[in-house]
C-alpha atoms as a PDB file:
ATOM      1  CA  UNK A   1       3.400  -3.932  54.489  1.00  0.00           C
ATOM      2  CA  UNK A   2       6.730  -5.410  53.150  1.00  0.00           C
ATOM      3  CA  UNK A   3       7.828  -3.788  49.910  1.00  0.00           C
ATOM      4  CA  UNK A   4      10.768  -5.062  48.000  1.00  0.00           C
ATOM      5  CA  UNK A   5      12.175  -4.623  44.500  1.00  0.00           C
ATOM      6  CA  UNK A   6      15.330  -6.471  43.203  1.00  0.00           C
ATOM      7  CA  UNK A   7      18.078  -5.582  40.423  1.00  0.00           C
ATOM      8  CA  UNK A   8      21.169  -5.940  39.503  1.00  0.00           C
ATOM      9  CA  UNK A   9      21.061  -9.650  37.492  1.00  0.00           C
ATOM     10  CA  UNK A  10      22.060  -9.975  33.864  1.00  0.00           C
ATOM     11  CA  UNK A  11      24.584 -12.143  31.912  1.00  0.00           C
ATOM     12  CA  UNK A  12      28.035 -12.930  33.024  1.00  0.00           C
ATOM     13  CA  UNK A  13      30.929 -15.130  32.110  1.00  0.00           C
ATOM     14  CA  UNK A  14      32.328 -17.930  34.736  1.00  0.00           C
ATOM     15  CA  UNK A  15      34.427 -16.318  37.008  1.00  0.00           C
ATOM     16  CA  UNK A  16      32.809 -12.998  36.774  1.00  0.00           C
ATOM     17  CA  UNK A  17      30.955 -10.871  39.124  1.00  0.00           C
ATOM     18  CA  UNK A  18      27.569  -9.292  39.512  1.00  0.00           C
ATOM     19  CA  UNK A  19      26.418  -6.594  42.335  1.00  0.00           C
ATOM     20  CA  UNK A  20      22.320  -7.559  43.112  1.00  0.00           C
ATOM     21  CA  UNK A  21      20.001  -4.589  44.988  1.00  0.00           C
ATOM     22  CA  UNK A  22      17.178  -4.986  47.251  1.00  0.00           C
ATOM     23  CA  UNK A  23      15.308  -1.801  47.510  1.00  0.00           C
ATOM     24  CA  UNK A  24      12.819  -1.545  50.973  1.00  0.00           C
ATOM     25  CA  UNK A  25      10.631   0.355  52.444  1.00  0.00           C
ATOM     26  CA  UNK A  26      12.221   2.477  55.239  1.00  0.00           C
ATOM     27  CA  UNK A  27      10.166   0.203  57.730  1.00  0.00           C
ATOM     28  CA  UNK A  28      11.268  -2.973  56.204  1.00  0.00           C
ATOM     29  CA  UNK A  29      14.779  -2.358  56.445  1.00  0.00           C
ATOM     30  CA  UNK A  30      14.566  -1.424  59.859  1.00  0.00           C
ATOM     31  CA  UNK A  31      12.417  -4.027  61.508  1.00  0.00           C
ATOM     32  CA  UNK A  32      13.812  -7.163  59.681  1.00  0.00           C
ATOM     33  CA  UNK A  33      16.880  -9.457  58.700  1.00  0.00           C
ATOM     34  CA  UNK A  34      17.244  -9.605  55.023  1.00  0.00           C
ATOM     35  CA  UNK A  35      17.704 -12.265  52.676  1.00  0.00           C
ATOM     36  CA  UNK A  36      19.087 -13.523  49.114  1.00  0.00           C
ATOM     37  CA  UNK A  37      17.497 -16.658  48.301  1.00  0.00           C
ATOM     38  CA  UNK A  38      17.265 -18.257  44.569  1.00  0.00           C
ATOM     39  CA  UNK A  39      15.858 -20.784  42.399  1.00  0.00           C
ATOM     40  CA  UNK A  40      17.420 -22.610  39.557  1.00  0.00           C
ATOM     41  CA  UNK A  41      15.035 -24.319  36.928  1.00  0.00           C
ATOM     42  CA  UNK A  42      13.737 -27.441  38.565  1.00  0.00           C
ATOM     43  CA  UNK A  43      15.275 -27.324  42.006  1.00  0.00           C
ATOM     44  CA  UNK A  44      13.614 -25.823  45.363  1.00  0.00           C
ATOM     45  CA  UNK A  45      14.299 -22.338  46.335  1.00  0.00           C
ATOM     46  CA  UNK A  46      17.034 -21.700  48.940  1.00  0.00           C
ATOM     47  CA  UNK A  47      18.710 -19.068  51.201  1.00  0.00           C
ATOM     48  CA  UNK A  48      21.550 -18.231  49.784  1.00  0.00           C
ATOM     49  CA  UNK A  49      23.127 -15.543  52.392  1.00  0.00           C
ATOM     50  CA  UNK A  50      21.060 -13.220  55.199  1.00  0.00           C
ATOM     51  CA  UNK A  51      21.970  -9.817  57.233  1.00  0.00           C
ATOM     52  CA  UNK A  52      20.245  -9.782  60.823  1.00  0.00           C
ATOM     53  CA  UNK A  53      19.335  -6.279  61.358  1.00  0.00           C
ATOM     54  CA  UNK A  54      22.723  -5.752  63.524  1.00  0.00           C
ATOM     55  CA  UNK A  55      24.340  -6.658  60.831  1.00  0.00           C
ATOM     56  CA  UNK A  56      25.330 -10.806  61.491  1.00  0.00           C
ATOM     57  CA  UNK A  57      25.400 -12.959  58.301  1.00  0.00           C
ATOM     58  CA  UNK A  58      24.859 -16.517  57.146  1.00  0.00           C
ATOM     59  CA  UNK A  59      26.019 -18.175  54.005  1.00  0.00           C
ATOM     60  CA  UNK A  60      25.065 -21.046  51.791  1.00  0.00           C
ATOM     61  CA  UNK A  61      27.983 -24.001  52.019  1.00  0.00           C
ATOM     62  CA  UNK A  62      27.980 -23.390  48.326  1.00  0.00           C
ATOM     63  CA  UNK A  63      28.351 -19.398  47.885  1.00  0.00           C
ATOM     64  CA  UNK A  64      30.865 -19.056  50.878  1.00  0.00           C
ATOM     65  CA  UNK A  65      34.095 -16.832  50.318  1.00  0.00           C
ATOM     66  CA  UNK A  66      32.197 -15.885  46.576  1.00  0.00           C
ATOM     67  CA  UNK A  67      29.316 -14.067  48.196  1.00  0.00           C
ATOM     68  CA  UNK A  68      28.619 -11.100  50.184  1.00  0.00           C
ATOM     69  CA  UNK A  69      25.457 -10.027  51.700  1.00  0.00           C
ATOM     70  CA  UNK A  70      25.759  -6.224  53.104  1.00  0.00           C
ATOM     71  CA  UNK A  71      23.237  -3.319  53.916  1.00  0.00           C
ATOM     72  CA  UNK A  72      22.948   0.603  53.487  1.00  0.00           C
ATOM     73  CA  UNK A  73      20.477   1.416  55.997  1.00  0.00           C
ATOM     74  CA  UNK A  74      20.518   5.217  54.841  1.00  0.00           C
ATOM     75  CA  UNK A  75      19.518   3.980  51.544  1.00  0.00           C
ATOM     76  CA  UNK A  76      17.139   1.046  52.800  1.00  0.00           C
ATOM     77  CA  UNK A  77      18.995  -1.442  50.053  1.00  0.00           C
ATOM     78  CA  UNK A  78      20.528  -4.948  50.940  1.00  0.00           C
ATOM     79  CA  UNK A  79      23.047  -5.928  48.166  1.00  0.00           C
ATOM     80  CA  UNK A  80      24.472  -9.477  47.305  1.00  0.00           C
ATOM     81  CA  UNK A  81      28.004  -9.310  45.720  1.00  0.00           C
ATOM     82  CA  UNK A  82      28.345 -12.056  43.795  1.00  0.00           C
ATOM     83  CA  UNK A  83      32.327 -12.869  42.998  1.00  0.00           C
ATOM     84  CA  UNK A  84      33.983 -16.073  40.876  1.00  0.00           C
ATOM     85  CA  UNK A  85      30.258 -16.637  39.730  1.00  0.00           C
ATOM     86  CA  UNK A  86      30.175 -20.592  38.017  1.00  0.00           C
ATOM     87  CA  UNK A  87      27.601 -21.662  35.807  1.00  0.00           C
ATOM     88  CA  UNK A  88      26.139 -23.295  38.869  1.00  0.00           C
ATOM     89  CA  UNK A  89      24.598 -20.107  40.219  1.00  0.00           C
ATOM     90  CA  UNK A  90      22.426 -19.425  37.366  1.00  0.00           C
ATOM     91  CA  UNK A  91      18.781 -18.551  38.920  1.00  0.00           C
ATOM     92  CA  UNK A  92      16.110 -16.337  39.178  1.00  0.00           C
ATOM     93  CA  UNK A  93      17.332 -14.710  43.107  1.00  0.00           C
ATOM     94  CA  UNK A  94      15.047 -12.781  44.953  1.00  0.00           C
ATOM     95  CA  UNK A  95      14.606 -10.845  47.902  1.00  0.00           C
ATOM     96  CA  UNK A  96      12.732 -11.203  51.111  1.00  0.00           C
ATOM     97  CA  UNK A  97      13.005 -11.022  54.674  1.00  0.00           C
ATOM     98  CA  UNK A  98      14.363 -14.194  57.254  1.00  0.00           C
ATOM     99  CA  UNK A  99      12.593 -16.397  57.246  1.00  0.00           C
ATOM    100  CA  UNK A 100      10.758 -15.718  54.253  1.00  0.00           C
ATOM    101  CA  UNK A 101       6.814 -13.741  53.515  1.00  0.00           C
ATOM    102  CA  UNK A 102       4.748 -16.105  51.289  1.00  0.00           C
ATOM    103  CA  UNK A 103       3.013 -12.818  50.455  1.00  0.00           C
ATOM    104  CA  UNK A 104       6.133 -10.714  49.488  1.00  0.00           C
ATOM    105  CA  UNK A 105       8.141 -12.830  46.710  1.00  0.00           C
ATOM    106  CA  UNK A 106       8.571 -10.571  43.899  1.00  0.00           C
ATOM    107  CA  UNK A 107       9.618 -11.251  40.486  1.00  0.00           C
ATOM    108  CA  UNK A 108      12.940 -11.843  41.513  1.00  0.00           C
ATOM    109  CA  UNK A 109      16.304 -10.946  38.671  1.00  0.00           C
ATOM    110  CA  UNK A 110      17.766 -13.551  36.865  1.00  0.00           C
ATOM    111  CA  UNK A 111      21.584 -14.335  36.339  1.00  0.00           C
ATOM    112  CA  UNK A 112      22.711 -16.667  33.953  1.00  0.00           C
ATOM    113  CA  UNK A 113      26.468 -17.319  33.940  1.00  0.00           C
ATOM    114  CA  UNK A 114      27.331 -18.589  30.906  1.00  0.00           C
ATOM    115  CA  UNK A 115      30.586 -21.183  30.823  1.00  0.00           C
END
């Protein structure tokens, strides 16, 4: 069973930065790629960035050169550093494997960047 738990979102000023963490099982972390997707109010949710388990990455057009997508395997986390936020990236991001587990979308964190 895939297990995750997100943190790390909060309130932030344009320009600012925020550090998100995806707690998994030990299983989880191990078998699959990882990803950051999010949702703003009204619009779709989308991948924002991904880790393959060896470690390749993909990035959103829009979060490229801002974001960072990296994993601690010893500690079974997946973080997304978030750099030069914009008011833009304000959603609710979550945490799930690639491609995505209808049955493991959590509550996801919110950041709001305020302008």
């Amino acid at each position: 069973q895939v297990q995750l738990v997100e943190s790390g979102g909060g309130l932030v000023q344009a320009g600012g930065s925020l550090r998100l963490s995806c707690e998994a099982s030990a299983r989880t972390a191990r078998t699959y790629a990882m990803g950051w997707y999010r949702q703003a109010p009204g619009k779709q949710r989308d991948l924002v960035a991904a880790i393959a388990t060896g470690g390749y990455t993909k990035y959103a057009d829009s979060v490229k050169g801002r974001f960072t997508i990296s994993r601690d395997n010893a500690k079974n986390t997946v973080y997304l550093q978030m750099n030069s936020l914009k008011s833009e990236d304000t959603a609710v991001y979550y945490c799930n494997v690639d491609p995505p587990l209808l049955a493991v979308w959590g509550r996801g964190t919110l950041v709001t960047v305020s302008s």
